[in-house]
Protein backbone atom coordinates (compact mmCIF):
# COMPACT_ATOMS: atom_id res chain seq x y z
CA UNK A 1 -29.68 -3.98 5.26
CA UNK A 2 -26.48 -6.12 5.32
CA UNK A 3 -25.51 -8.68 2.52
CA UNK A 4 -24.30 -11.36 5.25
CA UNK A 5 -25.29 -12.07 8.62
CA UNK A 6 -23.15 -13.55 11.50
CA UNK A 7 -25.19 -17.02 11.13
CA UNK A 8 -24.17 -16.87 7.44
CA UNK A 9 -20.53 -16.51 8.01
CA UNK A 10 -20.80 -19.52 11.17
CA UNK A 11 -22.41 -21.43 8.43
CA UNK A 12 -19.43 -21.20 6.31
CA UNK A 13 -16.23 -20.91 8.74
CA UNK A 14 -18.16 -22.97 11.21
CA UNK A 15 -19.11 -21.27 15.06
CA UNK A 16 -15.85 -22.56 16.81
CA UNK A 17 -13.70 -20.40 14.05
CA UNK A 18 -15.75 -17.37 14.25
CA UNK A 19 -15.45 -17.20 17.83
CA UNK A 20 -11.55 -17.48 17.95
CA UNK A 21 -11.13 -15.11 14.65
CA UNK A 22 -13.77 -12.52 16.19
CA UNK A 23 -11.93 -12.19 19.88
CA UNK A 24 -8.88 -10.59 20.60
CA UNK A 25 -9.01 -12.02 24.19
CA UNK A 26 -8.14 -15.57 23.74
CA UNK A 27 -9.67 -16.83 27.13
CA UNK A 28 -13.39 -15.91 25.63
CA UNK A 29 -15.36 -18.66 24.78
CA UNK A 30 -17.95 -16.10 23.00
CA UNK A 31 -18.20 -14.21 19.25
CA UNK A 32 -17.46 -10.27 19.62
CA UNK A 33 -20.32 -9.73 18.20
CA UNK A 34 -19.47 -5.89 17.91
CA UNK A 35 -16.72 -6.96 15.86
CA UNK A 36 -18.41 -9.16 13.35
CA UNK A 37 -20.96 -6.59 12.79
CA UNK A 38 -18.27 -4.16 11.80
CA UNK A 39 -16.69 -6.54 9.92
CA UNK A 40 -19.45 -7.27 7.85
CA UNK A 41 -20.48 -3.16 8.08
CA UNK A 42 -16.81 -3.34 6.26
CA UNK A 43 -17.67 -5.51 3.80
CA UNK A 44 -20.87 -4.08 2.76
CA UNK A 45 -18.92 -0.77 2.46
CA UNK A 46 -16.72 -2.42 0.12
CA UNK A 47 -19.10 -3.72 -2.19
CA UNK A 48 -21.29 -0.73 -2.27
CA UNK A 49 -17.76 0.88 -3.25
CA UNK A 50 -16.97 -1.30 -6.16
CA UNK A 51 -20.26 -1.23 -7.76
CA UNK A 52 -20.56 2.85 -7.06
CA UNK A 53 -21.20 4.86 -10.18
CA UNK A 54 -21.59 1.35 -12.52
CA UNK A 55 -24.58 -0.12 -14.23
CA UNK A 56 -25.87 -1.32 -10.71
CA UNK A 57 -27.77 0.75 -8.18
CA UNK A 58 -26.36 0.38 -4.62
CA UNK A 59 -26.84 -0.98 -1.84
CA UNK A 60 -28.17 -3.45 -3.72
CA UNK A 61 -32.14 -5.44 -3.07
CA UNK A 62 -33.86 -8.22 -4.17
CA UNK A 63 -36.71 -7.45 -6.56
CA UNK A 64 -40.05 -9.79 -6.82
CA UNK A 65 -41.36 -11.31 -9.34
């Protein structure tokens, strides 16, 4: 399961900004969607990285109460 979601990152940089950041054809009018998913794949990666071997278990979950 991944800590973001593309609608979490429109919701912050806004869907226009996504779309331009995420293509590397500038005549698209659409999100690479491939591309955001690794990017956030990336990210994920990252965290799991820093928090490896520390107090926390990774990847990390909610827990209920």
């Amino acid at each position: 399961m991944a800590y973001s979601t593309q609608a979490d990152i429109e919701n912050i940089f806004g869907t226009a900004n996504v779309v331009r950041w995420s293509q590397l054809d500038p005549s698209s009018t659409t999100a690479d969607t491939a591309r955001i998913a690794l990017a956030i794949t990336n990210a994920d990666a990252m965290i799991n990285a820093t928090f490896a071997g520390s107090q926390y278990v990774v990847p990390f979950s909610p827990t209920l109460s």
